[in-house]
Protein backbone atom coordinates (compact mmCIF):
# COMPACT_ATOMS: atom_id res chain seq x y z
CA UNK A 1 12.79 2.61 -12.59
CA UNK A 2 11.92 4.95 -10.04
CA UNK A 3 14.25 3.64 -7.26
CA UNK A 4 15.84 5.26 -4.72
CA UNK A 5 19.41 3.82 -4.50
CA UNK A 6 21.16 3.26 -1.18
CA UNK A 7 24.31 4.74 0.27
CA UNK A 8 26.54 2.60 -1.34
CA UNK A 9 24.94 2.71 -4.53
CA UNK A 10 25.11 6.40 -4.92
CA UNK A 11 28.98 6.45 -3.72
CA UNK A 12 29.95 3.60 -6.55
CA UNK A 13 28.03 5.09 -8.98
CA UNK A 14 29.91 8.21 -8.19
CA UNK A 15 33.35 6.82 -7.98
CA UNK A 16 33.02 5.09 -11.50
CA UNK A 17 32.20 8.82 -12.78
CA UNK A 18 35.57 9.52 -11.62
CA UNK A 19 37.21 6.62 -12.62
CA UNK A 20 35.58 6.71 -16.39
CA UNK A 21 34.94 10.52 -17.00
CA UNK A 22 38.34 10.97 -19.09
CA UNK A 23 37.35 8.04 -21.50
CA UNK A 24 33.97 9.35 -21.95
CA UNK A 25 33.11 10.45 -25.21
CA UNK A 26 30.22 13.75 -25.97
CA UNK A 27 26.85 11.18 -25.26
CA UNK A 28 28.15 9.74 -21.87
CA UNK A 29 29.74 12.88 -20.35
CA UNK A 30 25.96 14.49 -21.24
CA UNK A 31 23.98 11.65 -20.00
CA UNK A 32 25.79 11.71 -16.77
CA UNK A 33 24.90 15.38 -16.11
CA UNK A 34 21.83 14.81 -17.01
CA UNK A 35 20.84 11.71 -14.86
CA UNK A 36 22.91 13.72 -11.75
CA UNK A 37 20.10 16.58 -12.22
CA UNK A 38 17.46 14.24 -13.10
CA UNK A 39 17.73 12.27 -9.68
CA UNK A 40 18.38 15.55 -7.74
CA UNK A 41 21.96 13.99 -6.78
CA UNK A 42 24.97 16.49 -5.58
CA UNK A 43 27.64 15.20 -7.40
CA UNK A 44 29.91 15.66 -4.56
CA UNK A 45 33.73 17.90 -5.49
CA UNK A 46 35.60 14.56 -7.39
CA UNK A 47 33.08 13.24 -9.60
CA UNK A 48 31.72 17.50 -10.37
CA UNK A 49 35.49 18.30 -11.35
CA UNK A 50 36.23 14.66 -13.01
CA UNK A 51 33.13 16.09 -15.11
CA UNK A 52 33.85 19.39 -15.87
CA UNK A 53 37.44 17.88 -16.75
CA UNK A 54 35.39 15.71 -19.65
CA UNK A 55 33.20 18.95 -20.80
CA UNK A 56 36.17 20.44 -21.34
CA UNK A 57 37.54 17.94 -23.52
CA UNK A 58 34.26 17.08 -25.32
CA UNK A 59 32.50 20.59 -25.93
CA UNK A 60 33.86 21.14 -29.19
CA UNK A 61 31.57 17.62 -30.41
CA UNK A 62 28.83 18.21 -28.38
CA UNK A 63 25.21 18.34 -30.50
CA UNK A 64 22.95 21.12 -30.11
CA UNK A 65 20.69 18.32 -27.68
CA UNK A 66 24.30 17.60 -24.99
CA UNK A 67 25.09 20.93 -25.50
CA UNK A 68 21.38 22.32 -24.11
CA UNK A 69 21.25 19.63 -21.11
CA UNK A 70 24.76 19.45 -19.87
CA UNK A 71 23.78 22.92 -19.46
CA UNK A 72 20.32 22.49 -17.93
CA UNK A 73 21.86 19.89 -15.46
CA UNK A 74 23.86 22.45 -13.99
CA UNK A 75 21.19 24.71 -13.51
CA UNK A 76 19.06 22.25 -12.29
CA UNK A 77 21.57 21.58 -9.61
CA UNK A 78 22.92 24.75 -9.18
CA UNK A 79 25.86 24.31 -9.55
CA UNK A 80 28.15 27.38 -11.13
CA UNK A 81 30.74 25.96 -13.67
CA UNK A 82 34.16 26.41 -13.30
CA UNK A 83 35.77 29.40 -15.55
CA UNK A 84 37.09 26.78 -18.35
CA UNK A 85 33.68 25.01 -18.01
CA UNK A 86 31.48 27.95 -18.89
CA UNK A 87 33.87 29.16 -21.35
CA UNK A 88 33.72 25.51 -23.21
CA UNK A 89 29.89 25.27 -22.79
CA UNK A 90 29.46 28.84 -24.00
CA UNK A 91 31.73 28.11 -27.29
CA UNK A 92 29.64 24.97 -27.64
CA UNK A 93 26.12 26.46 -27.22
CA UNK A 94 27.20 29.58 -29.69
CA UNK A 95 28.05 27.11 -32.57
CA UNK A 96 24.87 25.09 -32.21
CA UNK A 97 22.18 28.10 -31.75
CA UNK A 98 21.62 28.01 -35.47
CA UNK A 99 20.48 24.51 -35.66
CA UNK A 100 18.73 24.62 -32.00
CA UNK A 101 15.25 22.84 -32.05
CA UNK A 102 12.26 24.61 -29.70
CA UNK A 103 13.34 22.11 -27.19
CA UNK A 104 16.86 22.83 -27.22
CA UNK A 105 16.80 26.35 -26.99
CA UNK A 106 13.94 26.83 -24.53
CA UNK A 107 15.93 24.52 -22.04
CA UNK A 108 19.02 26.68 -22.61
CA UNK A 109 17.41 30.05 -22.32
CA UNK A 110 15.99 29.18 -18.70
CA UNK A 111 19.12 27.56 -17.99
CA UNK A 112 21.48 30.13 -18.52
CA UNK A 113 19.13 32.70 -16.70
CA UNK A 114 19.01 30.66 -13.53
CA UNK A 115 22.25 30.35 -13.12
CA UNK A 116 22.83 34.32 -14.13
CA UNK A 117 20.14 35.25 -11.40
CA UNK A 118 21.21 33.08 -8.53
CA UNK A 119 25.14 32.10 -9.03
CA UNK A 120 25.76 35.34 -10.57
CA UNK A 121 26.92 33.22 -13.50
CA UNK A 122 27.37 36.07 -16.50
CA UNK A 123 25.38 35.34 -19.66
CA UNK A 124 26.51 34.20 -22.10
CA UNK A 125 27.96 36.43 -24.93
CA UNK A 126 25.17 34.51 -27.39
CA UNK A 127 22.49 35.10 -25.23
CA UNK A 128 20.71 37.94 -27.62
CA UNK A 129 21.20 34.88 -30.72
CA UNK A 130 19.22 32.66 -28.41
CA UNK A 131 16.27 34.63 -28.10
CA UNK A 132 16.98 36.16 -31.66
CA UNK A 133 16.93 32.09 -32.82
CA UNK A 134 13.16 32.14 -31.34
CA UNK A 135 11.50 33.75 -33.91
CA UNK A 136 12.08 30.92 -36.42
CA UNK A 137 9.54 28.95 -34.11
CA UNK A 138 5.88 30.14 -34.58
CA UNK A 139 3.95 29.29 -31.40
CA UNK A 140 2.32 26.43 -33.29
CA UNK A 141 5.19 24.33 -33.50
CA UNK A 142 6.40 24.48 -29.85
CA UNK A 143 4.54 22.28 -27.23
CA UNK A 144 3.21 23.10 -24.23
CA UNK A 145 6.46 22.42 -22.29
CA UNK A 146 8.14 24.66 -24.60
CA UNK A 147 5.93 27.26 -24.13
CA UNK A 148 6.03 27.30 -20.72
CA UNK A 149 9.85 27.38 -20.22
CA UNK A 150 10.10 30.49 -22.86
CA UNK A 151 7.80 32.55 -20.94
CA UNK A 152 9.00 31.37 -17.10
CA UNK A 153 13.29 32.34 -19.17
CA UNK A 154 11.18 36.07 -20.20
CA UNK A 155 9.83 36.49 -16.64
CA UNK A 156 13.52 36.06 -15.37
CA UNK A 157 14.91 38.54 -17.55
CA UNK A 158 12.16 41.05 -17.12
CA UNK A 159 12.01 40.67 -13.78
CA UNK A 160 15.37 39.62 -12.03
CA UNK A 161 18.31 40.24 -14.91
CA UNK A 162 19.90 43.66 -14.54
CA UNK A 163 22.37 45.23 -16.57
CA UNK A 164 22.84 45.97 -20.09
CA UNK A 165 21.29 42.85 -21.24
CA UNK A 166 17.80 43.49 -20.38
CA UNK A 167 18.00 45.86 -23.51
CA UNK A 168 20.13 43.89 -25.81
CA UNK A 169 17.27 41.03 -26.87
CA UNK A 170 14.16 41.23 -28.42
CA UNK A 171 11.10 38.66 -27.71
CA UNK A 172 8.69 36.89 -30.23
CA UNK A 173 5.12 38.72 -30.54
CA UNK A 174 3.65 35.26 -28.89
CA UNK A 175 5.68 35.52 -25.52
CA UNK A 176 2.97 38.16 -24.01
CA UNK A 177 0.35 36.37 -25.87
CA UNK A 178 -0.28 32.58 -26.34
CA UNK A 179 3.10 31.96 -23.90
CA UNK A 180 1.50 34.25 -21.26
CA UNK A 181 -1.57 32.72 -21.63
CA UNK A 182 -0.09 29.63 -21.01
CA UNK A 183 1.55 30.32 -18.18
CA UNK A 184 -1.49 32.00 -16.21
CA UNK A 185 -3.20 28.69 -16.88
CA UNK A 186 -0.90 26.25 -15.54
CA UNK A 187 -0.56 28.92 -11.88
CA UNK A 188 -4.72 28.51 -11.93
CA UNK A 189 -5.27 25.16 -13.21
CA UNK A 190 -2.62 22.81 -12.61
CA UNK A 191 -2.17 22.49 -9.47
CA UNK A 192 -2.77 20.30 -6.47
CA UNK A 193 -3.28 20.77 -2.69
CA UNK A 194 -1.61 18.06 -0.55
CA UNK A 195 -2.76 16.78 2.85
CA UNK A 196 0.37 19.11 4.48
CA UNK A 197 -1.60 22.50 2.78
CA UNK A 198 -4.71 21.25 3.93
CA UNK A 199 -3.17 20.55 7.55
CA UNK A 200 -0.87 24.30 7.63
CA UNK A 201 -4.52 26.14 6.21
CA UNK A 202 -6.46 24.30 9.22
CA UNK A 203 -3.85 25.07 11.93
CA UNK A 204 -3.52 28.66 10.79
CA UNK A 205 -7.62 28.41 11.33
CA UNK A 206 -6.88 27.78 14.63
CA UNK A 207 -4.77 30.60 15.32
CA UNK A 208 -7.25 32.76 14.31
CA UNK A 209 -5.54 33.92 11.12
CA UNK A 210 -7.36 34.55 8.01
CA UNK A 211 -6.02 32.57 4.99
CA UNK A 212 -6.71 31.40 1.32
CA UNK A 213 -4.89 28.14 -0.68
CA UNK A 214 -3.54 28.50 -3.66
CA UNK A 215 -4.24 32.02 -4.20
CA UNK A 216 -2.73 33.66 -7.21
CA UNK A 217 -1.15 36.96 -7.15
CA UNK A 218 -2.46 39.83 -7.98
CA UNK A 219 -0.90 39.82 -11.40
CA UNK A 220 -2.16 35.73 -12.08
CA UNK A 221 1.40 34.80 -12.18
CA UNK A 222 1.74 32.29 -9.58
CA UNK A 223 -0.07 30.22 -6.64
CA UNK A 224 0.48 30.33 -3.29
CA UNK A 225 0.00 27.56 -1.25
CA UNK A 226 -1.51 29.67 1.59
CA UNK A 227 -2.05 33.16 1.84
CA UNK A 228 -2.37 35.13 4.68
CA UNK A 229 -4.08 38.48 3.21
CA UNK A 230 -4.02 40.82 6.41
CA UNK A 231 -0.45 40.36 6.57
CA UNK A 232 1.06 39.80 3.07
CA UNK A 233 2.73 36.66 4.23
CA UNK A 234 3.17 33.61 1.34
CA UNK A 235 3.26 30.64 2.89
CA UNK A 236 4.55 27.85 1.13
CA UNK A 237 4.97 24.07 2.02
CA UNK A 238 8.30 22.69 0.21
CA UNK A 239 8.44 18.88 -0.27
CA UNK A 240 10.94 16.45 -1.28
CA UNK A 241 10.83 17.97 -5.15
CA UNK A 242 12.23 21.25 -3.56
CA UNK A 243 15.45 19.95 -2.49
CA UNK A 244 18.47 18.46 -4.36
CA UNK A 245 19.73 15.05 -2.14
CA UNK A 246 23.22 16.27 -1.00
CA UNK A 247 24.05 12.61 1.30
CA UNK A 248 26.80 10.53 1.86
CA UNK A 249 28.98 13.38 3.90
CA UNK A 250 29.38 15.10 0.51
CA UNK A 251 29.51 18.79 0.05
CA UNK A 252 26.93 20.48 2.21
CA UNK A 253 25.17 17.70 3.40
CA UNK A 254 22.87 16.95 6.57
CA UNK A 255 23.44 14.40 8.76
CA UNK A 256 22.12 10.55 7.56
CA UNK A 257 20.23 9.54 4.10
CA UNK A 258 17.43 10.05 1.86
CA UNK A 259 14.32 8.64 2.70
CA UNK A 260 14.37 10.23 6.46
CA UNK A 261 12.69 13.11 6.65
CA UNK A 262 14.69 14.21 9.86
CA UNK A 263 17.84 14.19 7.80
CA UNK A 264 17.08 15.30 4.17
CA UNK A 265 19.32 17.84 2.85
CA UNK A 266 18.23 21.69 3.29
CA UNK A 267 19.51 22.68 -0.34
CA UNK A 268 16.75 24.20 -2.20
CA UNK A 269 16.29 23.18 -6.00
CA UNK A 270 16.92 26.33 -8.71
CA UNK A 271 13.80 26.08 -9.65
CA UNK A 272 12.62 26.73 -5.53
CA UNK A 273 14.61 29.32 -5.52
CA UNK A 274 13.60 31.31 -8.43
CA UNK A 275 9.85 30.72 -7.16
CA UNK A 276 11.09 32.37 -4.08
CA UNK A 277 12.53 35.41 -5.28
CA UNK A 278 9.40 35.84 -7.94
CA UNK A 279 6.75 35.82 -4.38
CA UNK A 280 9.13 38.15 -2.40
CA UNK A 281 8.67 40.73 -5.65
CA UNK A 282 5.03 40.48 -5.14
CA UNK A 283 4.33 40.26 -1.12
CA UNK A 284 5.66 41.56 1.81
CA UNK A 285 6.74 38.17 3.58
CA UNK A 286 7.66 34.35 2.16
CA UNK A 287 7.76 31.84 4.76
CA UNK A 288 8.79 28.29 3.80
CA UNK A 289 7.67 24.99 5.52
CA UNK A 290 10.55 22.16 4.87
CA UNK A 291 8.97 19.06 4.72
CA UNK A 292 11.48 17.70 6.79
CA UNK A 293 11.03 19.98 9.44
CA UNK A 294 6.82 19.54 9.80
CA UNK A 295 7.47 15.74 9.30
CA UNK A 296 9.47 15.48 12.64
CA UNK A 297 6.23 17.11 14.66
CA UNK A 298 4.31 14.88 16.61
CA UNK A 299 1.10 15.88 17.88
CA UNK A 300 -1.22 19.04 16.51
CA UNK A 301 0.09 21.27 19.65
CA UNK A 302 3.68 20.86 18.74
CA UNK A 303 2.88 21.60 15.01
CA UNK A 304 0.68 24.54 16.30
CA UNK A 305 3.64 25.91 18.22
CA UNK A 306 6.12 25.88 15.23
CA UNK A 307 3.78 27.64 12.70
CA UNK A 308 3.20 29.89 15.43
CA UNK A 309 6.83 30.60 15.76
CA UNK A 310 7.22 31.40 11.87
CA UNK A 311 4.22 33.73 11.95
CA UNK A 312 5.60 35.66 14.74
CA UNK A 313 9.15 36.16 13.39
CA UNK A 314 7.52 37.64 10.57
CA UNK A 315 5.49 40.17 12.46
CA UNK A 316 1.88 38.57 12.38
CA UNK A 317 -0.54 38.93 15.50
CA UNK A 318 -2.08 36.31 16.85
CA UNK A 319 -4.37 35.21 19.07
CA UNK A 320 -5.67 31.78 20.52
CA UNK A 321 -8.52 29.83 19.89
CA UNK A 322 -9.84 26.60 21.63
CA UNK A 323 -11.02 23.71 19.67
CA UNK A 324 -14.40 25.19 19.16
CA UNK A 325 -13.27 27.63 17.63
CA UNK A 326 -13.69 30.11 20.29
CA UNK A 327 -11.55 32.81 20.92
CA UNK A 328 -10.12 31.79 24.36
CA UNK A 329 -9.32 34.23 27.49
């Protein structure tokens, strides 16, 4: 409905989790991760471990569609699973691989990478089936969503999986082709420059730096919101879609609720954090700007002085300007 539930709300919700989670059968257990990742909710330590409790129990009747996005809803949280978890999940995903639709198995692919790149989660022993199970799919019959996810799972193995596993899989001709095309087109085309880019690019103008929005890198991989070319420095603005809401005194959490700016939580969303280590491959300096932190602001001098502040802890000169433009004394 596109509400955002109070305090209370959330705390019920998660205390009938709890309550239920050892009566739930395969469907609910999976549509409870799900909706957790969906909203961006931390599930907070007794309703995560009354769930891992029921994935346990359930993995062995899990379809190939719970199977795919109980594990996506961890990744999309973050969250590592506990050792009896993983090892459930695991057994579950190996048995369905054969019967895994495009959907299925590009969600699990990019699922099981995040968490192997930034929880240090170990892949899966199936993980060579999953990208062996792609070449059944012919780029035809995978949309665009698809597409995108398979190539994003191939950059994250190419670029940020070590090991032995980087030569234990094989990829589909279309990956560096119609997938890669793809991909490039989306980082040029689809996206959008908020008021808060506009506002960073136009105060940066004032400091007398030289920048460019959403410029791609050199290899056409990714946008930037701004960059700042004589220094290497990515600057990008996070808003609320790069956090998870961790409220309600639960694990990690900032002071107050959602819906204040001033006291959002500071956890960054998997998918934030990937982007993050992908920009700090390709230029010398990423500097983030938490929507929660410009929000709280006031005035153009104030926001001046805190860009200001970022720039110089990343080593770029400055120098001031007046509101002519001039370069003053």
């Amino acid at each position: 409905l596109g509400w955002e539930l109070g305090a209370e709300v959330r705390a019920a919700l998660k205390a009938a989790v709890v309550r239920v989670a050892v009566r739930m059968n395969p469907q609910a257990v999976t549509n409870a991760a799900w909706s957790f990742a969906t909203l961006g909710w931390e599930p907070g330590a007794e309703a995560r471990a009354a769930l891992e409790a029921a994935v346990v129990r359930v993995a062995p009747d899990m379809t190939r569609q719970a199977a795919a996005n109980v594990v996506w809803g961890f990744a999309t949280l973050g969250l590592m699973p506990g050792t009896e978890t993983r090892a459930a999940l695991e057994a579950a995903v190996e048995r369905v691989v054969p019967v895994m639709t495009p959907q299925n198995l590009s969600t699990t692919l990019l699922s099981v990478l995040s968490l192997a790149v930034t929880r240090a989660v170990p892949l899966p022993a199936c993980y060579p089936s999953l990208w062996q199970a792609s070449f059944r799919f012919e780029e035809s019959s995978l949309n665009r969503v698809e597409i995108l996810m398979l190539f994003h799972a191939h950059l994250i193995h190419t670029e940020l999986v070590g090991g032995v596993a980087r030569g234990e899989v094989t990829f589909p001709p279309w990956i560096m082709h119609q997938a890669r095309e793809a991909w490039m087109y989306s980082a040029r085309d689809d996206v959008t420059v908020s008021r808060s880019v506009k506002e960073i690019a136009s105060i940066l103008g004032d400091l007398g730096i030289r920048n460019e929005v959403e410029r791609l890198t050199d290899d056409g991989y990714f946008s930037v919101d701004v960059y700042l070319p004589n220094d290497d420095v990515a600057l990008e603005f996070d808003g609320p879609s790069h956090f998870i809401k961790i409220c309600d005194g639960g694990e990690g959490a900032a002071p107050g609720g959602v819906g204040d700016a001033s006291r959002a939580s500071t956890r960054k969303t998997m998918r934030t954090e990937l982007r993050d280590m992908f920009l700090a491959r390709r230029h010398r300096v990423v500097l983030i700007v938490p929507y929660f932190e410009f929000a709280k602001l006031k005035g153009r001098t104030v926001q001046k002085e805190y860009v200001a502040e970022k720039l110089r802890a990343a080593g770029v000169a400055m120098q001031a300007v007046n509101r002519d433009g001039e370069e003053e004394k």
